[in-house]
C-alpha atoms as a PDB file:
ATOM      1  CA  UNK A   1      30.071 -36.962  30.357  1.00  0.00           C
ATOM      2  CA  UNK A   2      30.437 -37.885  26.841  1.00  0.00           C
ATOM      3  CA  UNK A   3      27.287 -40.423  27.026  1.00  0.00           C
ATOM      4  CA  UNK A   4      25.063 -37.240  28.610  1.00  0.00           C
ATOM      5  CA  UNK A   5      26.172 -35.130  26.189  1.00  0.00           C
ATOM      6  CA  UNK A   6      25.090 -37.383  23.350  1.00  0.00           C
ATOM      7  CA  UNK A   7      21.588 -37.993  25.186  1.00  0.00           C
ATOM      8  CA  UNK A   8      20.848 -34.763  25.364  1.00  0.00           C
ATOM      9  CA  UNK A   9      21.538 -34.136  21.522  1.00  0.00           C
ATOM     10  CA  UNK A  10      19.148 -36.682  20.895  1.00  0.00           C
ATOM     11  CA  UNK A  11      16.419 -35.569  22.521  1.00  0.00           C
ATOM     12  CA  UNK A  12      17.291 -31.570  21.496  1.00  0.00           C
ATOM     13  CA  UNK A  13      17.054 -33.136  17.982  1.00  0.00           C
ATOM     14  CA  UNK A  14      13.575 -35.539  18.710  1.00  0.00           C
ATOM     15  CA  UNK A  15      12.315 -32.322  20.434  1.00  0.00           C
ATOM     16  CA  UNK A  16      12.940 -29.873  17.493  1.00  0.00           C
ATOM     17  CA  UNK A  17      11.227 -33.144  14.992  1.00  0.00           C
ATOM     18  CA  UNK A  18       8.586 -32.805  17.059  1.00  0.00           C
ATOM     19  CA  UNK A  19       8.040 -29.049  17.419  1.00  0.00           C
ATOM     20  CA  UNK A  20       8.356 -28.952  13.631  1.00  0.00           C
ATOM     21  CA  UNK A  21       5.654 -31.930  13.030  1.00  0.00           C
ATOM     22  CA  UNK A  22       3.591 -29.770  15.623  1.00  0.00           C
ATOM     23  CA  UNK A  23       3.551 -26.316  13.451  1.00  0.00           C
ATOM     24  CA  UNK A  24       3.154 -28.497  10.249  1.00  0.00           C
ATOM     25  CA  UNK A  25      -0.530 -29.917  12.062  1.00  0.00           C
ATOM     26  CA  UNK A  26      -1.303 -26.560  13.278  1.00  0.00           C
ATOM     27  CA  UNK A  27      -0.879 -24.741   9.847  1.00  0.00           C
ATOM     28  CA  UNK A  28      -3.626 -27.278   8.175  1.00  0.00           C
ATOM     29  CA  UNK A  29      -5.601 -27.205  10.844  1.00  0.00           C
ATOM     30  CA  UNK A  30      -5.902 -23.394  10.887  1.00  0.00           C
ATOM     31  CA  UNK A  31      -6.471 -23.668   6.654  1.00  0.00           C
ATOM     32  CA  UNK A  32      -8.990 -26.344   7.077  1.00  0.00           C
ATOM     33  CA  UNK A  33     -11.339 -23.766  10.006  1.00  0.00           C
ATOM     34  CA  UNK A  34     -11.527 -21.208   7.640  1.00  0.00           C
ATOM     35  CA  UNK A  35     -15.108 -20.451   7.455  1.00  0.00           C
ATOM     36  CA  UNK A  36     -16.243 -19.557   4.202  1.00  0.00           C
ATOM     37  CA  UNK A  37     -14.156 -21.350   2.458  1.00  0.00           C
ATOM     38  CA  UNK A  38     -14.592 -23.883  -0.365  1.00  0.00           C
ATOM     39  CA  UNK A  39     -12.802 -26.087  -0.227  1.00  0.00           C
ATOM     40  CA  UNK A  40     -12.658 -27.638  -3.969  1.00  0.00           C
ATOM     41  CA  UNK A  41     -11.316 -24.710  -4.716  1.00  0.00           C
ATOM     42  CA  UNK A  42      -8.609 -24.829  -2.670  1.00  0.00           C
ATOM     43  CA  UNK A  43      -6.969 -27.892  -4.277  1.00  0.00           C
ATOM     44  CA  UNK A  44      -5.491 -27.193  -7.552  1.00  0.00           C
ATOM     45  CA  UNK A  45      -4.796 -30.114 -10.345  1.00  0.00           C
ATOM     46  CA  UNK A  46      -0.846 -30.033 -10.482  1.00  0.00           C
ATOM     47  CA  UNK A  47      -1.563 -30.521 -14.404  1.00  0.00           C
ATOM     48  CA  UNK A  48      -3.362 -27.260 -14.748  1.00  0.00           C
ATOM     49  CA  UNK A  49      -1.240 -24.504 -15.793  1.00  0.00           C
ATOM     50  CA  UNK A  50      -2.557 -20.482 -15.466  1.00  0.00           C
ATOM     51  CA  UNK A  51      -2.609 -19.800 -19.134  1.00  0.00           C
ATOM     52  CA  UNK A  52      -2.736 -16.149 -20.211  1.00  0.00           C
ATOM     53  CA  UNK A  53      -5.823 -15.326 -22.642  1.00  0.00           C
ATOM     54  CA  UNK A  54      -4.709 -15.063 -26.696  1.00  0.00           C
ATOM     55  CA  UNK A  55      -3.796 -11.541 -27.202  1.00  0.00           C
ATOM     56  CA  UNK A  56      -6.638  -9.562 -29.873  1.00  0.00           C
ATOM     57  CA  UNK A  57      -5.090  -7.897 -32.206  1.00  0.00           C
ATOM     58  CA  UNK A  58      -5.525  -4.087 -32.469  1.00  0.00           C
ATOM     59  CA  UNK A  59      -8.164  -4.003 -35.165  1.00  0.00           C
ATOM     60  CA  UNK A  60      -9.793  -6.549 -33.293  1.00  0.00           C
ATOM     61  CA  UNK A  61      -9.531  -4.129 -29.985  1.00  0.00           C
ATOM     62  CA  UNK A  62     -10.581  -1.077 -32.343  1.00  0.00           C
ATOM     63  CA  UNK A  63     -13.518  -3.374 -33.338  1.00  0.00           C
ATOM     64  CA  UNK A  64     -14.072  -3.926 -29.800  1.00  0.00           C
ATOM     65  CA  UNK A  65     -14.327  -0.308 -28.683  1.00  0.00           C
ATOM     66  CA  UNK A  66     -16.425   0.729 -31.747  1.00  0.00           C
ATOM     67  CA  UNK A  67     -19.100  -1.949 -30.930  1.00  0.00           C
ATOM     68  CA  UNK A  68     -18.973  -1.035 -27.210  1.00  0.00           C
ATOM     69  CA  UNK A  69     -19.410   2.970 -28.080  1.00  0.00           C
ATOM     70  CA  UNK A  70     -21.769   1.821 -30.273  1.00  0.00           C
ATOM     71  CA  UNK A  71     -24.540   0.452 -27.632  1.00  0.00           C
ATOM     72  CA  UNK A  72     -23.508   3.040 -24.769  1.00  0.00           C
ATOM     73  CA  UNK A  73     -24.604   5.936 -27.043  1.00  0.00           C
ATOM     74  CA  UNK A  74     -27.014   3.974 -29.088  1.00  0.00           C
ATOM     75  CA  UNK A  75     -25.495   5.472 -32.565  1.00  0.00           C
ATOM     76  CA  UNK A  76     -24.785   3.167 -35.080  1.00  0.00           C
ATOM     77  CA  UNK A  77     -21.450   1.370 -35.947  1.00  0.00           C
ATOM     78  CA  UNK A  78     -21.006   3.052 -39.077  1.00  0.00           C
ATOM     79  CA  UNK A  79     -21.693   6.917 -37.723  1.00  0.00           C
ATOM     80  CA  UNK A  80     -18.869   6.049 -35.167  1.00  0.00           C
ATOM     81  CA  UNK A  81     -15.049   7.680 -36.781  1.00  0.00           C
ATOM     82  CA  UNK A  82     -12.082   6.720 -35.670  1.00  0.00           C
ATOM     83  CA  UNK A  83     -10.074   9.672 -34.845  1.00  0.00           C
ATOM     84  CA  UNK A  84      -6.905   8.438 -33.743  1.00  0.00           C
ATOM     85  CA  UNK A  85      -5.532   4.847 -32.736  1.00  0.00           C
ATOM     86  CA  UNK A  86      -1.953   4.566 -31.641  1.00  0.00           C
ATOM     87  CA  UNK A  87       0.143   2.647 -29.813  1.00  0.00           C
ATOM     88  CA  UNK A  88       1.153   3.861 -26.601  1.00  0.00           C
ATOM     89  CA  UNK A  89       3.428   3.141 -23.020  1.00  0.00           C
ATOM     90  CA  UNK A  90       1.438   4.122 -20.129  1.00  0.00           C
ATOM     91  CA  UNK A  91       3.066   5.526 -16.836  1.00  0.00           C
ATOM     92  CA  UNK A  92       1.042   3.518 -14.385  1.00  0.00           C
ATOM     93  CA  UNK A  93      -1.120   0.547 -14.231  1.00  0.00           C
ATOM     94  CA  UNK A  94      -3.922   3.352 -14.493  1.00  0.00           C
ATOM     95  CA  UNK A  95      -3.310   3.059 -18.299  1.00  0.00           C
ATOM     96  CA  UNK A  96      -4.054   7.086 -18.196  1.00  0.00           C
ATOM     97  CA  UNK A  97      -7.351   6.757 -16.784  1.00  0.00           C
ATOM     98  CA  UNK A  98      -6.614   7.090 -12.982  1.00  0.00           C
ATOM     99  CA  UNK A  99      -9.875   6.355 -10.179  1.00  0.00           C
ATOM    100  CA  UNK A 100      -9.699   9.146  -7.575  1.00  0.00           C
ATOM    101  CA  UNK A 101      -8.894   7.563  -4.366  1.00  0.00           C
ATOM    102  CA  UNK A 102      -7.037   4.615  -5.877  1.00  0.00           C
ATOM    103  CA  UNK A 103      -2.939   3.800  -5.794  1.00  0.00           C
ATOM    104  CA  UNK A 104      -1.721   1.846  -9.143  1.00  0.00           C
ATOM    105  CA  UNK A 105       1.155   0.505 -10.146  1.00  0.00           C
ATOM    106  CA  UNK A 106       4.380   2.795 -10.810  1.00  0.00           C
ATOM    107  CA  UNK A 107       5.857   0.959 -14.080  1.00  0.00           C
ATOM    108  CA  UNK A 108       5.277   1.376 -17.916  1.00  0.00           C
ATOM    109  CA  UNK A 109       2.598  -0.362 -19.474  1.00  0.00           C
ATOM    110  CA  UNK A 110       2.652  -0.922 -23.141  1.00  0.00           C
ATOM    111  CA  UNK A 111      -1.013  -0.110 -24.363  1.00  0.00           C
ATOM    112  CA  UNK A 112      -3.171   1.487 -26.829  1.00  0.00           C
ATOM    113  CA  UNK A 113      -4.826   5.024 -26.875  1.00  0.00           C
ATOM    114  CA  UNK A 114      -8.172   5.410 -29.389  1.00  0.00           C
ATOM    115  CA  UNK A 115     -10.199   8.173 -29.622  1.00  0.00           C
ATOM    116  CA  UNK A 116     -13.512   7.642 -30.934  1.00  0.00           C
ATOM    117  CA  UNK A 117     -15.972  10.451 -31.807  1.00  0.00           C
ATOM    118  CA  UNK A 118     -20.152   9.971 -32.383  1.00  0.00           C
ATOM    119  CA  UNK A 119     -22.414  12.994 -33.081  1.00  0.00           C
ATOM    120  CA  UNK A 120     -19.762  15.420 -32.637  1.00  0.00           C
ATOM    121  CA  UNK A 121     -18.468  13.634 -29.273  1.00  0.00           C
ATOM    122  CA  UNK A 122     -14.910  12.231 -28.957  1.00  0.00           C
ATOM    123  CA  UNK A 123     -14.983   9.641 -26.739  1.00  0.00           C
ATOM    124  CA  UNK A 124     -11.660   8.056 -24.934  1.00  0.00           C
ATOM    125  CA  UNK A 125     -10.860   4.252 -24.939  1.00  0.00           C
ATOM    126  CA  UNK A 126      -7.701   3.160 -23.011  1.00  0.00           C
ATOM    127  CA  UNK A 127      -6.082  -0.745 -22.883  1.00  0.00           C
ATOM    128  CA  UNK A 128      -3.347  -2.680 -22.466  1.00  0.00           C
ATOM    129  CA  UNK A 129      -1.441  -3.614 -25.906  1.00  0.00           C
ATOM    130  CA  UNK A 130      -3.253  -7.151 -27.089  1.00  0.00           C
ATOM    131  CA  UNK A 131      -6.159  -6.748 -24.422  1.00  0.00           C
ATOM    132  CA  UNK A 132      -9.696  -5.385 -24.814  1.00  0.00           C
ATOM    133  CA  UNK A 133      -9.657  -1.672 -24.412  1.00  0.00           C
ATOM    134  CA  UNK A 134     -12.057   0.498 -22.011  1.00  0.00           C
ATOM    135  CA  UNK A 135     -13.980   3.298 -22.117  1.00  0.00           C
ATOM    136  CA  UNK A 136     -12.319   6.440 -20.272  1.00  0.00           C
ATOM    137  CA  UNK A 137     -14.743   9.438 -19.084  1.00  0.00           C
ATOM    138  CA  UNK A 138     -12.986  12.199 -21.189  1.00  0.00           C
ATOM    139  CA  UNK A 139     -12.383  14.291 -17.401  1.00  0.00           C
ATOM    140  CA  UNK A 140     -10.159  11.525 -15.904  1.00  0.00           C
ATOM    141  CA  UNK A 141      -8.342  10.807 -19.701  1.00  0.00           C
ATOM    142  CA  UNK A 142      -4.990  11.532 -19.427  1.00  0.00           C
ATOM    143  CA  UNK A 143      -2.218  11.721 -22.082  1.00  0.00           C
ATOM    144  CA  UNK A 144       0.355   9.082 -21.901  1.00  0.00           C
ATOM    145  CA  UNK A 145       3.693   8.589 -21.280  1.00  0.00           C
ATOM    146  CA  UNK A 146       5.558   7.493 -24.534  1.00  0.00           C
ATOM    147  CA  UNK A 147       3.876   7.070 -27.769  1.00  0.00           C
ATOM    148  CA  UNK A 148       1.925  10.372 -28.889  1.00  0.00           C
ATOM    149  CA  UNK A 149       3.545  10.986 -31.901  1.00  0.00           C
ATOM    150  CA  UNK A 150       3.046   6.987 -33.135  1.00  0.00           C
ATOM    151  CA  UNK A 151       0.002   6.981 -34.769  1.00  0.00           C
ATOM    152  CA  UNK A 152      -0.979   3.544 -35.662  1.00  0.00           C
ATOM    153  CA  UNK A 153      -4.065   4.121 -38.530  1.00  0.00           C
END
């Protein structure tokens, strides 16, 4: 009984090997008949890090806005004030400029608020802190979280 009881370990433990090998072959196979695909971009050098782009600094994303204003409206650089810039913590990953329809992320951003203003227009630019900010339609701006009363310029 002892010898049977051995046997049948063995092949309980070749069978599992086996069922394991199987679901290995079946996972690449099922990869591999993606349609669609491509497939050099798939494999990934194992040197290659994801590096995260330099962060600007805020004149720089001040700079940034004032140029972008600047060919929306058409006004010139110069005509464009800076009304307030300040350094901010957002409530969502909306950065205070929520889509309708859309779900964001529920945690505190650090960011930047700027309001511009052009022939008598203030004109809302939202960001992430080091990041190139965007422009927020003033009817979706909202106020945010922390950081009102920290006026950066």
């Amino acid at each position: 009984m002892n010898g049977n009881v051995r046997r049948w370990s063995q092949v309980g433990l070749w069978t599992l090997l086996f069922a394991c090998m199987a679901c290995q072959g079946g996972e690449t196979q099922q990869a591999d008949e993606v349609e669609g695909v491509d497939k050099e971009s798939q494999t990934m050098n194992k040197n290659e890090q994801h590096v995260r782009p330099p962060e600007i600094s805020m004149g720089q994303q001040i700079k940034g806005a004032v140029a972008d204003l600047a060919s929306r409206t058409g006004v010139d650089t110069e005509a464009i004030t800076v009304r307030e810039a300040r350094a901010v913590q957002w409530g969502s990953g909306a950065m205070g400029c929520p889509k309708p329809g859309m779900n964001y992320t529920q945690a505190l951003v650090p960011g930047m608020r700027l309001l511009l203003e052009a022939n008598g227009t203030v004109y809302y630019y939202h960001g992430r802190k080091g990041r190139p900010l965007f422009n927020c339609p003033a009817e979706r701006a909202q106020a945010p979280t922390y950081g009102q009363g920290m006026e950066v310029m």
